[in-house]
C-alpha atoms as a PDB file:
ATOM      1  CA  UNK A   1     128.954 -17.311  62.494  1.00  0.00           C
ATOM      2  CA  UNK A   2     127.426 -14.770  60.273  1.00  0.00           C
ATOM      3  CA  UNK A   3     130.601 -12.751  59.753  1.00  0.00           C
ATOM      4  CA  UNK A   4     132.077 -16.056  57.868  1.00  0.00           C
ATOM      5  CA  UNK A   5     129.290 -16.710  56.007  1.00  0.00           C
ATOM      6  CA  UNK A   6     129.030 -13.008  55.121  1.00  0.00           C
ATOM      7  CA  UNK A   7     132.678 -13.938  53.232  1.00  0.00           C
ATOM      8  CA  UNK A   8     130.774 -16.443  51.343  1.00  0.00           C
ATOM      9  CA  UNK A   9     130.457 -13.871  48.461  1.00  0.00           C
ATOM     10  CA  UNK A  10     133.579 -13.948  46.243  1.00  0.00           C
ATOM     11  CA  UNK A  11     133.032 -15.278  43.174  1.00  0.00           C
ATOM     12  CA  UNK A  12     135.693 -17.833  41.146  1.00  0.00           C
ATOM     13  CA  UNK A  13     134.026 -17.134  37.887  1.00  0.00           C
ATOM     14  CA  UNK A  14     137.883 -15.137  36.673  1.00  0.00           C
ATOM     15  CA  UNK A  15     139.490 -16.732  39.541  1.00  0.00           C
ATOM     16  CA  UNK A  16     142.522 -18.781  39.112  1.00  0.00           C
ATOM     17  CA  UNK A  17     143.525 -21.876  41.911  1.00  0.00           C
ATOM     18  CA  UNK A  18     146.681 -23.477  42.446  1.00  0.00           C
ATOM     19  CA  UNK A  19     146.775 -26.958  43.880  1.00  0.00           C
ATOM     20  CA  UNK A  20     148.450 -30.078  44.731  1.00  0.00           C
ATOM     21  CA  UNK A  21     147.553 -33.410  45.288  1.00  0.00           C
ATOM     22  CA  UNK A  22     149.108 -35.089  48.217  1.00  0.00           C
ATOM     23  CA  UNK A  23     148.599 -39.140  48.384  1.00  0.00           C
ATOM     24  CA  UNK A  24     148.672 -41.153  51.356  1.00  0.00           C
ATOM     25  CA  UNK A  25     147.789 -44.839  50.877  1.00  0.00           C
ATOM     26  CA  UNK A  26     143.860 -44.935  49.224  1.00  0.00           C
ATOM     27  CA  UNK A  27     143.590 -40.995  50.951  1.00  0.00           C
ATOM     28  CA  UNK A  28     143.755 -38.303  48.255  1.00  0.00           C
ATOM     29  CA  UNK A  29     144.346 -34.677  49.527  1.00  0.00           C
ATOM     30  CA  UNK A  30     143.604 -32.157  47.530  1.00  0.00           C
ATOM     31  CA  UNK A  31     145.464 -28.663  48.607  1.00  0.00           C
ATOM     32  CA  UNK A  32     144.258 -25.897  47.038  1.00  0.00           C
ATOM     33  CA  UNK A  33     144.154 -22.356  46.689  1.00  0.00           C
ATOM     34  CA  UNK A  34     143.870 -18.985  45.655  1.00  0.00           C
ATOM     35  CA  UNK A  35     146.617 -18.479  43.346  1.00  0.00           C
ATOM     36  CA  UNK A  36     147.099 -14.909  44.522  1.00  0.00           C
ATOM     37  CA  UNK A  37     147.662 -15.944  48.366  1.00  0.00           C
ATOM     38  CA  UNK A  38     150.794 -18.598  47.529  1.00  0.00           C
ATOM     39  CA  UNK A  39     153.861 -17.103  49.712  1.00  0.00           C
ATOM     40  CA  UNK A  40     151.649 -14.645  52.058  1.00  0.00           C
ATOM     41  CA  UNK A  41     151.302 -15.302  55.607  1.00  0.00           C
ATOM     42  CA  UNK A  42     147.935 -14.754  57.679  1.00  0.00           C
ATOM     43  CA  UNK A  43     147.665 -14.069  61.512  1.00  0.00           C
ATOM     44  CA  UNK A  44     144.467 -14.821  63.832  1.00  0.00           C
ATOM     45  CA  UNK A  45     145.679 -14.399  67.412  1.00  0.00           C
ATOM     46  CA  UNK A  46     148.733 -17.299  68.101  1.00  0.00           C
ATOM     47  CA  UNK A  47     147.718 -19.072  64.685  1.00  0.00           C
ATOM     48  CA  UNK A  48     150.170 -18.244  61.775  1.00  0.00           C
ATOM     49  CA  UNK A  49     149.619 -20.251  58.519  1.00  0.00           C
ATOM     50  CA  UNK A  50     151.626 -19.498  55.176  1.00  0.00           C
ATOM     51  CA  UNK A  51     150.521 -20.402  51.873  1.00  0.00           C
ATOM     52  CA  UNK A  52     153.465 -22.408  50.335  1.00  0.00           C
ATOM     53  CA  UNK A  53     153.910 -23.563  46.804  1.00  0.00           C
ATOM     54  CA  UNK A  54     155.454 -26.761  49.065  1.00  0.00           C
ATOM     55  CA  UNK A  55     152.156 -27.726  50.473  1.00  0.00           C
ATOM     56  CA  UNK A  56     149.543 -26.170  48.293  1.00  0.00           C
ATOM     57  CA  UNK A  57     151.386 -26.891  44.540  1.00  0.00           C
ATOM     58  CA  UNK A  58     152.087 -24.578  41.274  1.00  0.00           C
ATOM     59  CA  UNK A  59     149.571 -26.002  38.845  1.00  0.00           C
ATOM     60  CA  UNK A  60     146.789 -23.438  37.978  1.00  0.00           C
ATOM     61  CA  UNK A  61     143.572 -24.745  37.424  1.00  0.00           C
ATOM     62  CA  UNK A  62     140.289 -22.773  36.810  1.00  0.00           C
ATOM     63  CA  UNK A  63     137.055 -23.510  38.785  1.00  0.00           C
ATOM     64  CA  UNK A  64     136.037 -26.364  36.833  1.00  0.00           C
ATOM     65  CA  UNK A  65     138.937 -28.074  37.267  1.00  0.00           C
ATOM     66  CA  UNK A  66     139.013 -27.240  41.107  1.00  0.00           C
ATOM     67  CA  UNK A  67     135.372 -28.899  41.752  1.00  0.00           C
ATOM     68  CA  UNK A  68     136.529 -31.709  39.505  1.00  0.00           C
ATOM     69  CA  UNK A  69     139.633 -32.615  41.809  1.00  0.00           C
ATOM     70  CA  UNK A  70     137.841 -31.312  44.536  1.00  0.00           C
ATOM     71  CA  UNK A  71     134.769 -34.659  43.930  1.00  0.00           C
ATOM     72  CA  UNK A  72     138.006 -36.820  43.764  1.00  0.00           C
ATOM     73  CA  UNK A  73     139.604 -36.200  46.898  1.00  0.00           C
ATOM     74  CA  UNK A  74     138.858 -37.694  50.354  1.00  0.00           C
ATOM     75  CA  UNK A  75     140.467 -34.966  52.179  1.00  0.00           C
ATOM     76  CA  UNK A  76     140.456 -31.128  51.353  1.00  0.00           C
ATOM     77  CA  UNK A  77     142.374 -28.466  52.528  1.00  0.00           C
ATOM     78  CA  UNK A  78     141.543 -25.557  50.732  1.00  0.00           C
ATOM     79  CA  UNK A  79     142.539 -21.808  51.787  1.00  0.00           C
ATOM     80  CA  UNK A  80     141.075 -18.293  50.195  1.00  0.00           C
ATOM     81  CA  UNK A  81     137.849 -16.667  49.740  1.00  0.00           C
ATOM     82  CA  UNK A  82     137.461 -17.422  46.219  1.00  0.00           C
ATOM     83  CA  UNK A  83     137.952 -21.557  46.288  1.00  0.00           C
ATOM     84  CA  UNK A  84     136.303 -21.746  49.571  1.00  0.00           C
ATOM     85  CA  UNK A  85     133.250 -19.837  48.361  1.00  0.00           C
ATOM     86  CA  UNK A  86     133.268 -22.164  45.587  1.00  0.00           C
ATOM     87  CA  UNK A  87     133.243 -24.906  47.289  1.00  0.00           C
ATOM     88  CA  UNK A  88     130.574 -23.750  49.272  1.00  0.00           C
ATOM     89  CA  UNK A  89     128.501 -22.855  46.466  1.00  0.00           C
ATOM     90  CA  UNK A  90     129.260 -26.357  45.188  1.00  0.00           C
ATOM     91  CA  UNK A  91     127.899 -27.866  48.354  1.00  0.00           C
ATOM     92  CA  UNK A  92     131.626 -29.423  48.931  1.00  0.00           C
ATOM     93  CA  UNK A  93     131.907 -27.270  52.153  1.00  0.00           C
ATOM     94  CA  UNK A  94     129.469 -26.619  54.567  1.00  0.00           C
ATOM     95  CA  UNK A  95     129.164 -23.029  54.997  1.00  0.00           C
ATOM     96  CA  UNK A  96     129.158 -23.595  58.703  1.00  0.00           C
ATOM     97  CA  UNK A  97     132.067 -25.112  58.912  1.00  0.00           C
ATOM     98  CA  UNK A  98     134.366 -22.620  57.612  1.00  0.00           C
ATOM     99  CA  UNK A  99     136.979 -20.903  59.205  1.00  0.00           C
ATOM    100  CA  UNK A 100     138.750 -17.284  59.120  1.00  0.00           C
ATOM    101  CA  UNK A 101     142.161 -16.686  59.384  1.00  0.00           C
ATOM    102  CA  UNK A 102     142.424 -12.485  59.331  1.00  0.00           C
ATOM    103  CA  UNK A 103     140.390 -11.978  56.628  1.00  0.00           C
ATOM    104  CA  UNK A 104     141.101 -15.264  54.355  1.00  0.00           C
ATOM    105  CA  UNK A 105     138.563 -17.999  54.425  1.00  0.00           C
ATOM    106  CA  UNK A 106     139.890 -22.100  55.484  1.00  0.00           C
ATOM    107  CA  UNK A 107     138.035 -24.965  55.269  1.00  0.00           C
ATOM    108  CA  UNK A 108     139.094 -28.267  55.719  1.00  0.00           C
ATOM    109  CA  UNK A 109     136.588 -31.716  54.352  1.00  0.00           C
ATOM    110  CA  UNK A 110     137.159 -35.250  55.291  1.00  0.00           C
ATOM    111  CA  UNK A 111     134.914 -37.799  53.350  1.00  0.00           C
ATOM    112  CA  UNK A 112     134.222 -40.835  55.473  1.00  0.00           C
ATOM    113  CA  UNK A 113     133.302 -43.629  53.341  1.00  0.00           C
END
């Protein structure tokens, strides 16, 4: 667990996001980010995930706006170490919870009202 945690260090101050939000019924997903990983592929054993404009939007936002929509969505799915770290800063993520896909942070946050 340390070696994720040691990723934890990126910081969004210059950082830009890109994000969509997906709505299902009263469920807001927010996708989101780093704008530099949109069309890249990452590879951790069998696991492939791409970062498509599809899923994860074109609209830039900075990190204001990111833990804005972020505190308005019931479900997060947010890739790269700069929103993730973020997010963890923000207390949005639990730091234990996060995930590492080659060497690009995931986390994923369900709110359960």
């Amino acid at each position: 667990m340390a070696s994720i945690i040691n990723y934890l260090v990126e910081k969004a101050d210059d950082k830009m996001f890109v994000y969509k939000v997906h709505s299902y019924g009263s469920d807001r997903l927010l996708a989101i980010a780093d704008a530099e990983l949109i069309g890249k592929t990452f590879s951790e054993g069998e696991l492939d995930i791409t970062i498509s404009d599809s899923f994860y939007g074109s609209e830039k936002c900075d990190k204001e706006k990111a833990i804005q929509l972020a505190r308005t969505a019931t479900i997060i799915n947010a890739m790269g170490n700069g929103i993730v770290s973020l997010l963890a800063e923000s207390k949005i993520v639990d730091k234990t919870n996060v995930l590492r896909i080659d060497t690009i942070l995931h986390a994923q946050v369900v709110v359960v009202v």
